[in-house]
PDB file of N, CA and C in Angstrom:
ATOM      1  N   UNK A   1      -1.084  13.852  -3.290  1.00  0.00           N
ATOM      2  CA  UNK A   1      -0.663  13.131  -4.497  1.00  0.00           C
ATOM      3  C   UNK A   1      -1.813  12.264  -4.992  1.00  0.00           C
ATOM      4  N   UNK A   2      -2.315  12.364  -5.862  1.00  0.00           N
ATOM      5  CA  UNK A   2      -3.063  11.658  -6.690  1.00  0.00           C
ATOM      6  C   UNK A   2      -2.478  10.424  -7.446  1.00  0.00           C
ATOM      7  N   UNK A   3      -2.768   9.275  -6.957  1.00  0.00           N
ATOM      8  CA  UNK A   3      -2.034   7.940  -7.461  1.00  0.00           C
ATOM      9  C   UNK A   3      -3.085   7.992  -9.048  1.00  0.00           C
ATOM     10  N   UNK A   4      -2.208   7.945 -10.507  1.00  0.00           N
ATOM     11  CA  UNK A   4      -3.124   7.707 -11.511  1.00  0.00           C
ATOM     12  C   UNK A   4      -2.985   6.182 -11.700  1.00  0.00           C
ATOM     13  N   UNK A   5      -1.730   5.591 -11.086  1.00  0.00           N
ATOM     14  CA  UNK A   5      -1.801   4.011 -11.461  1.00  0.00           C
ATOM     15  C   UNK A   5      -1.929   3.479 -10.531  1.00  0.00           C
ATOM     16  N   UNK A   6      -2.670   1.943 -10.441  1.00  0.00           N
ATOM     17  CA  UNK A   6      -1.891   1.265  -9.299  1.00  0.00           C
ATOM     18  C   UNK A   6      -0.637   1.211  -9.067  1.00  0.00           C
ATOM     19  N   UNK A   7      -0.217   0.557 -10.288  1.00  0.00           N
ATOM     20  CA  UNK A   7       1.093   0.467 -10.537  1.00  0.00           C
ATOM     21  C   UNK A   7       2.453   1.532  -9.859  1.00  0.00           C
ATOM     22  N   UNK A   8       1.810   2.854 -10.072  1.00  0.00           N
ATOM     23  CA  UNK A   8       2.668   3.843  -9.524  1.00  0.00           C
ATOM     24  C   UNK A   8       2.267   3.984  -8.036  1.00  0.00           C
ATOM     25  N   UNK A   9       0.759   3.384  -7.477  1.00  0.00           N
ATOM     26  CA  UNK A   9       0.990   3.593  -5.900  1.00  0.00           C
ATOM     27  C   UNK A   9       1.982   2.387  -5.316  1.00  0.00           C
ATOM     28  N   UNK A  10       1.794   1.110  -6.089  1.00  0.00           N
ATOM     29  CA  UNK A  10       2.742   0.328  -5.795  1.00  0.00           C
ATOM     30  C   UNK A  10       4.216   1.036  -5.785  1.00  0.00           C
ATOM     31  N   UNK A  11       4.540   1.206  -6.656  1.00  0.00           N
ATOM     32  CA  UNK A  11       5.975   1.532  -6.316  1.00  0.00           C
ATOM     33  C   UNK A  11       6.304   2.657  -5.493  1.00  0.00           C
ATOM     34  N   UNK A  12       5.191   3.338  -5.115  1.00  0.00           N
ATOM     35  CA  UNK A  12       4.869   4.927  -4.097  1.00  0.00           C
ATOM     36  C   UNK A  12       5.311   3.857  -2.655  1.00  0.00           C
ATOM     37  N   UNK A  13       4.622   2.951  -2.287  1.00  0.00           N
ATOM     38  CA  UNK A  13       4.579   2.162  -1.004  1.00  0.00           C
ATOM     39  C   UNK A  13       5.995   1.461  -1.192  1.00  0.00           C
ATOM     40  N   UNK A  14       6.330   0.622  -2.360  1.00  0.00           N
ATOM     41  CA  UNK A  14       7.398   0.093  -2.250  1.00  0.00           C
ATOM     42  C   UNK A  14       8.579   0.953  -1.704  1.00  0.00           C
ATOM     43  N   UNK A  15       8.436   2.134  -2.281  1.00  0.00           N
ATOM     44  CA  UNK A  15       9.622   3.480  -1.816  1.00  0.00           C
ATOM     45  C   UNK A  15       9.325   2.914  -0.118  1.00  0.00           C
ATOM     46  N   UNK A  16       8.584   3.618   0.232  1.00  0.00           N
ATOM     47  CA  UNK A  16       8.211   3.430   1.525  1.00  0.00           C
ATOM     48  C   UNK A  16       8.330   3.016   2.434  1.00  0.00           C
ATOM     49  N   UNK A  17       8.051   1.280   2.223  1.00  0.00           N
ATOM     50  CA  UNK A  17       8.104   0.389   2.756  1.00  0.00           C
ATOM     51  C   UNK A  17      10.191   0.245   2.787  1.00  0.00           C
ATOM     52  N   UNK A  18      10.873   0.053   1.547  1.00  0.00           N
ATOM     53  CA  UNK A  18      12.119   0.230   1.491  1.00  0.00           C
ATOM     54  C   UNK A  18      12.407   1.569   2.715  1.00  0.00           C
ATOM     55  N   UNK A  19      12.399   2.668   2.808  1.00  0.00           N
ATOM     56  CA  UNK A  19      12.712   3.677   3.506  1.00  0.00           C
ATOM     57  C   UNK A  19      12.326   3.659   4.937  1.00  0.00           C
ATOM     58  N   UNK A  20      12.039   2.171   5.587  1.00  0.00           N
ATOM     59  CA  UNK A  20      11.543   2.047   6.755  1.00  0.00           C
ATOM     60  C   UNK A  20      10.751   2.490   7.423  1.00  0.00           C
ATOM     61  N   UNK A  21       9.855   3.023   6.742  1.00  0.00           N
ATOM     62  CA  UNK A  21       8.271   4.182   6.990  1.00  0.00           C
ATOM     63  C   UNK A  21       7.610   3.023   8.252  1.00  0.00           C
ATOM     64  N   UNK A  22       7.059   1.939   7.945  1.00  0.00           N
ATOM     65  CA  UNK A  22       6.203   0.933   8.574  1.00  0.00           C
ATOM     66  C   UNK A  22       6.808   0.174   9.570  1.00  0.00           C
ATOM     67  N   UNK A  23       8.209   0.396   9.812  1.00  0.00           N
ATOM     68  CA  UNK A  23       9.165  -0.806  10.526  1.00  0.00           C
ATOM     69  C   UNK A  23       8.696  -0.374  12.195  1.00  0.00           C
ATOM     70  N   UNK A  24       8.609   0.504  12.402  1.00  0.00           N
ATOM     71  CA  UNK A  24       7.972   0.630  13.897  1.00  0.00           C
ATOM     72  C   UNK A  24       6.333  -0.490  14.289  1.00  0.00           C
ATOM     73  N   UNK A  25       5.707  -0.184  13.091  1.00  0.00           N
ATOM     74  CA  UNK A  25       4.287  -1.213  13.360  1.00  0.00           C
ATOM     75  C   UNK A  25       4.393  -2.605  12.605  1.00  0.00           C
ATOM     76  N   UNK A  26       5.099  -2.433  11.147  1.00  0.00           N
ATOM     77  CA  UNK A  26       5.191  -3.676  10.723  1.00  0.00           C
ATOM     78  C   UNK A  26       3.518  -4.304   9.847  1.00  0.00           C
ATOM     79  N   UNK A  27       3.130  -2.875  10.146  1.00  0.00           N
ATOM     80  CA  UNK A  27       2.214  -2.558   8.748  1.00  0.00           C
ATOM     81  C   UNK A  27       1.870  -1.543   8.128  1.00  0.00           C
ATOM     82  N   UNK A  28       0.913  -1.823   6.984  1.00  0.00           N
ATOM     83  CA  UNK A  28       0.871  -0.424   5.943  1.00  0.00           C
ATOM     84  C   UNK A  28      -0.156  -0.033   6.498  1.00  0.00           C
ATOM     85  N   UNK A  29      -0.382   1.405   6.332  1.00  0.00           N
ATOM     86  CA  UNK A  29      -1.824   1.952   6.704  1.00  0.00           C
ATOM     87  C   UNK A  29      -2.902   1.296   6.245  1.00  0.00           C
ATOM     88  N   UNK A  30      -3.859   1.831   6.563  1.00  0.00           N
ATOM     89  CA  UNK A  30      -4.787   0.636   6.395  1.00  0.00           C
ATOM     90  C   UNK A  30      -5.530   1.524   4.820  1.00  0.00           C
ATOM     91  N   UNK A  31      -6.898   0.309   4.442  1.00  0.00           N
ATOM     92  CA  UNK A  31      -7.076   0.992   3.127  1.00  0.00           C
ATOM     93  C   UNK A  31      -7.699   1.779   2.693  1.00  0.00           C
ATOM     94  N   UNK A  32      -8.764   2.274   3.638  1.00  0.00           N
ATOM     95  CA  UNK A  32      -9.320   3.858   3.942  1.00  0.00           C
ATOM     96  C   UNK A  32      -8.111   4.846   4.497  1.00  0.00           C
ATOM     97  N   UNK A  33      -7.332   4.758   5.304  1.00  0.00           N
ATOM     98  CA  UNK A  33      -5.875   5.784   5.350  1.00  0.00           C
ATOM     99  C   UNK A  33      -5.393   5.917   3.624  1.00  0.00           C
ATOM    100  N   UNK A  34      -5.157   4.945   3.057  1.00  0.00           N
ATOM    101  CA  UNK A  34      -3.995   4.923   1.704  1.00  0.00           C
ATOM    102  C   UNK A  34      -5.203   5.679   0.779  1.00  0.00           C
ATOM    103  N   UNK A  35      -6.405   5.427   0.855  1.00  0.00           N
ATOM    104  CA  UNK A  35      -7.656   5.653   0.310  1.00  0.00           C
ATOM    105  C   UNK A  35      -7.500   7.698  -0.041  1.00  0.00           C
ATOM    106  N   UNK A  36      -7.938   7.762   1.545  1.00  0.00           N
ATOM    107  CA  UNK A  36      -7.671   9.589   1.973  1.00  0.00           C
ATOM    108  C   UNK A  36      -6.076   9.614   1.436  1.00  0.00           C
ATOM    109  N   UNK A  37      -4.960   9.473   1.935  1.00  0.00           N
ATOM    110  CA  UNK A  37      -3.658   9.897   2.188  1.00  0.00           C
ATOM    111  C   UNK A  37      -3.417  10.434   0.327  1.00  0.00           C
ATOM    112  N   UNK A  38      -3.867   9.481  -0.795  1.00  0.00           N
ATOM    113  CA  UNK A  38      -3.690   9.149  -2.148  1.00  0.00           C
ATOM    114  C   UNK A  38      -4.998  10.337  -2.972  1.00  0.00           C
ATOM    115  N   UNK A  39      -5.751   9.957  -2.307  1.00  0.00           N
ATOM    116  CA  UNK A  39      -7.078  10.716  -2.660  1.00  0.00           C
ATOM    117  C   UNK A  39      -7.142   9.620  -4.012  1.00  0.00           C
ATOM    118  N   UNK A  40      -8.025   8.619  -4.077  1.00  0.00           N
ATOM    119  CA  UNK A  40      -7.536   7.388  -5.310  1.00  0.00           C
ATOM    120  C   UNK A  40      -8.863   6.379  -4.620  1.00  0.00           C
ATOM    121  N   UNK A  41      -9.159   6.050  -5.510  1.00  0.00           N
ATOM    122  CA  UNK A  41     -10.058   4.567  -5.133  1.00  0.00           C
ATOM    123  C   UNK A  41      -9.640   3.357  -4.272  1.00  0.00           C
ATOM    124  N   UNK A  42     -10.513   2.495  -3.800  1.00  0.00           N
ATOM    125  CA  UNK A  42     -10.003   1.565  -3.003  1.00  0.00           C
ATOM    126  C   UNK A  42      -9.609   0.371  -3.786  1.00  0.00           C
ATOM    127  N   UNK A  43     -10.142   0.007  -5.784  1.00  0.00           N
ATOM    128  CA  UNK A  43      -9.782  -0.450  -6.728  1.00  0.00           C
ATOM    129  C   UNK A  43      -8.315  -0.233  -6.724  1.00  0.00           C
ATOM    130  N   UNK A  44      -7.740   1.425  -6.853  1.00  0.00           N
ATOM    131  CA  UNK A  44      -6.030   1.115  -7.031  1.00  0.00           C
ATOM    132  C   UNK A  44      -5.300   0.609  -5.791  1.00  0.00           C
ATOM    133  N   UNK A  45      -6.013   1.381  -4.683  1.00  0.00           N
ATOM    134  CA  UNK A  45      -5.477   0.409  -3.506  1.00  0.00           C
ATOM    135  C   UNK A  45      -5.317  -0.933  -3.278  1.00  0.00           C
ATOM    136  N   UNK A  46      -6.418  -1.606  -3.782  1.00  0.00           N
ATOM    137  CA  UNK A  46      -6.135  -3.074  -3.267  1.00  0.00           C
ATOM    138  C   UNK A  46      -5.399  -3.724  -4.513  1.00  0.00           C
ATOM    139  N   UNK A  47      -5.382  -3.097  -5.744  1.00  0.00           N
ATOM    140  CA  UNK A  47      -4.630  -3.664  -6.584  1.00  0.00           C
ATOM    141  C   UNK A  47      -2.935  -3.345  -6.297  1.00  0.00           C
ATOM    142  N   UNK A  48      -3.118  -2.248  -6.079  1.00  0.00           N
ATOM    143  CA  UNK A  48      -1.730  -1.664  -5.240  1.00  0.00           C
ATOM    144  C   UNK A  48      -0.620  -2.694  -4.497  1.00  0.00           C
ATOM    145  N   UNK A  49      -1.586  -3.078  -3.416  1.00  0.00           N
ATOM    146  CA  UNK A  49      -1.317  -4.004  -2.699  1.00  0.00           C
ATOM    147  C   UNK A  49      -1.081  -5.559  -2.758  1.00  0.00           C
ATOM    148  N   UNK A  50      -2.250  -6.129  -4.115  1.00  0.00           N
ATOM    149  CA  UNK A  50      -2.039  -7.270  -4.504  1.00  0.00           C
ATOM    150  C   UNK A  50      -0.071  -7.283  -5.405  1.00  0.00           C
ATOM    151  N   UNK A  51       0.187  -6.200  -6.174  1.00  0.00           N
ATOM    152  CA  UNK A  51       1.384  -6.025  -7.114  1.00  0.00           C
ATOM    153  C   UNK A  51       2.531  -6.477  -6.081  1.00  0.00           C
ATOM    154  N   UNK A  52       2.397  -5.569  -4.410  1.00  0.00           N
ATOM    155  CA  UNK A  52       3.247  -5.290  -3.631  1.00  0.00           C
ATOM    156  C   UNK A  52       3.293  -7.350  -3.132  1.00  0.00           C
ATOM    157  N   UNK A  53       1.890  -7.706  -2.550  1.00  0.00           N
ATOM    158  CA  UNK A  53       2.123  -8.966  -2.167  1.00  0.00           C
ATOM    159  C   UNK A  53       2.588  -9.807  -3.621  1.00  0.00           C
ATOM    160  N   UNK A  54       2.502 -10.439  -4.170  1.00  0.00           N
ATOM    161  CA  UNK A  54       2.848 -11.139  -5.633  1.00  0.00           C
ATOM    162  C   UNK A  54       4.312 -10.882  -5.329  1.00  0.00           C
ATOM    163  N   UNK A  55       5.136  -9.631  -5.196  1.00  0.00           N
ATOM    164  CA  UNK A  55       6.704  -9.565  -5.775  1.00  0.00           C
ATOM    165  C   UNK A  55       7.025 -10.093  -3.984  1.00  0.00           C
ATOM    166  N   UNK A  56       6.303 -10.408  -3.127  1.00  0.00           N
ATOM    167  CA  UNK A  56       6.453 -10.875  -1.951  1.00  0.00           C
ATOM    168  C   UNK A  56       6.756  -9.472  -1.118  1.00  0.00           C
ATOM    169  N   UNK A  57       6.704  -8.524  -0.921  1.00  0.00           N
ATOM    170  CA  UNK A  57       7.059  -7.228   0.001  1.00  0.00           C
ATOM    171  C   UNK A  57       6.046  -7.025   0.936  1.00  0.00           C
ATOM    172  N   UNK A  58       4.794  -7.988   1.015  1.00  0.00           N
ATOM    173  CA  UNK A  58       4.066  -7.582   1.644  1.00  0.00           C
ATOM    174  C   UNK A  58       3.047  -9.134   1.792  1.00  0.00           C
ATOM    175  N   UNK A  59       2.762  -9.052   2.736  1.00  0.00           N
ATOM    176  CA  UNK A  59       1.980 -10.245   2.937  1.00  0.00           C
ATOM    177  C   UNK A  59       0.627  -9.937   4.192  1.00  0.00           C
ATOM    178  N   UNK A  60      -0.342 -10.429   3.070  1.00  0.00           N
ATOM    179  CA  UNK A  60      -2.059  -9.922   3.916  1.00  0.00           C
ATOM    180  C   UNK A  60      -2.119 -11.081   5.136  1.00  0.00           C
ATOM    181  N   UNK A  61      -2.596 -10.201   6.424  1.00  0.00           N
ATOM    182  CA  UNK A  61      -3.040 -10.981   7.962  1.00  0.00           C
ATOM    183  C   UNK A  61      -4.112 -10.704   7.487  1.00  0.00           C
ATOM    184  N   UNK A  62      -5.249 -11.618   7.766  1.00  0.00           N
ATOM    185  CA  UNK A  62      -6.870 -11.470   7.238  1.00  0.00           C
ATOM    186  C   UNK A  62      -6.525 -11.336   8.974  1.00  0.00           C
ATOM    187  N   UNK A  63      -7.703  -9.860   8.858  1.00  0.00           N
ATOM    188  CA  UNK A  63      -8.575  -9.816  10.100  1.00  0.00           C
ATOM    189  C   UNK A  63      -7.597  -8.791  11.076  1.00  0.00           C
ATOM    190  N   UNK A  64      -5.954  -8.204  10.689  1.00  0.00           N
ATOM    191  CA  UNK A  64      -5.439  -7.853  11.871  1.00  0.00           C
ATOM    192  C   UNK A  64      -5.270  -6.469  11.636  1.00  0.00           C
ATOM    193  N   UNK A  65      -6.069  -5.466  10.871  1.00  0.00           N
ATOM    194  CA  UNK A  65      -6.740  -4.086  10.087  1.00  0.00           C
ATOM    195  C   UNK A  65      -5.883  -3.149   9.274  1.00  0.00           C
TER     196      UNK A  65
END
């Protein structure tokens, strides 16, 4: 799948994250995984991710990968 928005990988992960994909680790892949997995820049990724933290669904550990 080719993410063309952030916007739409956000809500790709939000599915996700809702569907208990991460609940075993209690994190998202990391941003070279979402990077390959999306085939997409690391620009929509981390914006991806900023959309997901902001509506609160996700919250960054600096440093824990």
């Amino acid at each position: 799948m080719m993410a063309q928005d952030y916007r739409e990988l956000a809500t790709t992960l939000r599915g996700r994250i809702d569907a208990g994909e991460f609940r075993q680790t209690g994190k998202l892949p990391t941003e070279d995984q979402l990077i390959e997995e999306y085939q997409t820049t690391r620009y929509r990724v981390r914006n991806a991710i900023a959309v997901l933290a902001e509506a609160g669904d996700v919250f960054p550990v600096r440093g824990s990968g």
